[in-house]
Protein backbone atom coordinates (compact mmCIF):
# COMPACT_ATOMS: atom_id res chain seq x y z
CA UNK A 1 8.30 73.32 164.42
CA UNK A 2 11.45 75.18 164.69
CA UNK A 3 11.86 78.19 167.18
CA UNK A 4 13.54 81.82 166.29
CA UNK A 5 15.96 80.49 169.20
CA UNK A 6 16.88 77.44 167.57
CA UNK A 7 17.38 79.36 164.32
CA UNK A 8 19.93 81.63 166.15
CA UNK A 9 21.50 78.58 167.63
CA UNK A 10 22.06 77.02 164.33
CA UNK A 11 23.26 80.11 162.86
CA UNK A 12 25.89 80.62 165.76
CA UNK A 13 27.12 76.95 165.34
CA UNK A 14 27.70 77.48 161.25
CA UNK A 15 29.73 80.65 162.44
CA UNK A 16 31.22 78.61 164.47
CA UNK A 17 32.57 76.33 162.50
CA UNK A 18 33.56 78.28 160.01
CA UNK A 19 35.81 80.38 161.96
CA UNK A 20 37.71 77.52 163.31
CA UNK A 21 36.17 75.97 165.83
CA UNK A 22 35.88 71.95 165.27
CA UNK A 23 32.57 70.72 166.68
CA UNK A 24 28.98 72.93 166.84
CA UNK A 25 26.32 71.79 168.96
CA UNK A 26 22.99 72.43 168.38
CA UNK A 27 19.31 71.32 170.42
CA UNK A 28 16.65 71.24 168.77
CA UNK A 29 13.18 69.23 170.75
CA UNK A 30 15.25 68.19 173.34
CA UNK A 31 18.00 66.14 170.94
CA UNK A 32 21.46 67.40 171.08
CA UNK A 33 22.83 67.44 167.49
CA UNK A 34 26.90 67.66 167.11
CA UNK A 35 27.96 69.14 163.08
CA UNK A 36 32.02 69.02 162.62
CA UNK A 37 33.52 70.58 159.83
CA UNK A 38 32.74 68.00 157.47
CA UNK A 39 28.85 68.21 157.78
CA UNK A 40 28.80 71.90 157.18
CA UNK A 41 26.29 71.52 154.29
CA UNK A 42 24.01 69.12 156.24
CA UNK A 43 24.11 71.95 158.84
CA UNK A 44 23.48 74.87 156.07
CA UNK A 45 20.40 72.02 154.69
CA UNK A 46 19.28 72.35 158.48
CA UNK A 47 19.24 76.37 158.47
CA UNK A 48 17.48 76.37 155.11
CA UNK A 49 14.45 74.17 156.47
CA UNK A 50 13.93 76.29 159.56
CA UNK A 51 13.71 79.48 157.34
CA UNK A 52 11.27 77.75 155.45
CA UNK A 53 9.62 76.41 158.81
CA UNK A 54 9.43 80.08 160.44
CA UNK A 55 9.37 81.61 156.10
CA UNK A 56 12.09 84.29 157.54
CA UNK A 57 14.46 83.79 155.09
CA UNK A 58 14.80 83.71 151.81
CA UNK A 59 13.50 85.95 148.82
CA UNK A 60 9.88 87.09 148.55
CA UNK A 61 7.23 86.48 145.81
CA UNK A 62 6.96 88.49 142.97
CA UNK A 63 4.38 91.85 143.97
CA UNK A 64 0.88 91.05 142.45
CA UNK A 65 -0.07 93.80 141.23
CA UNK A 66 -4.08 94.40 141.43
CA UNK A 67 -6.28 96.74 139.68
């Protein structure tokens, strides 16, 4: 299960690369994971799984409403 931290991390590495820089790195369960510029989408695919993981991100539900 992914961490807040690891979120952050993967966050900082998409900035990262899309300010310039050439090679993120990322660990996640003790793996070091390098994205260049031309996996940015498998890196924004990563990001969108931990949301999911930790359910930070994203839109919420539609309000039920109860009577």
């Amino acid at each position: 299960m992914a961490t807040m931290a690891e979120l952050y991390e993967a966050r900082a590495a998409l900035h990262d690369l899309m300010t310039g820089k050439r090679v993120a790195t990322v660990q996640k369960d003790g793996r070091r994971v390098e994205f260049t510029a031309t996996s940015v989408g498998d890196l924004k695919k990563y990001i969108t799984e931990m949301e999911a993981s930790l359910k930070t991100g994203g839109r919420r539900g539609p309000a039920g409403v109860r009577l």
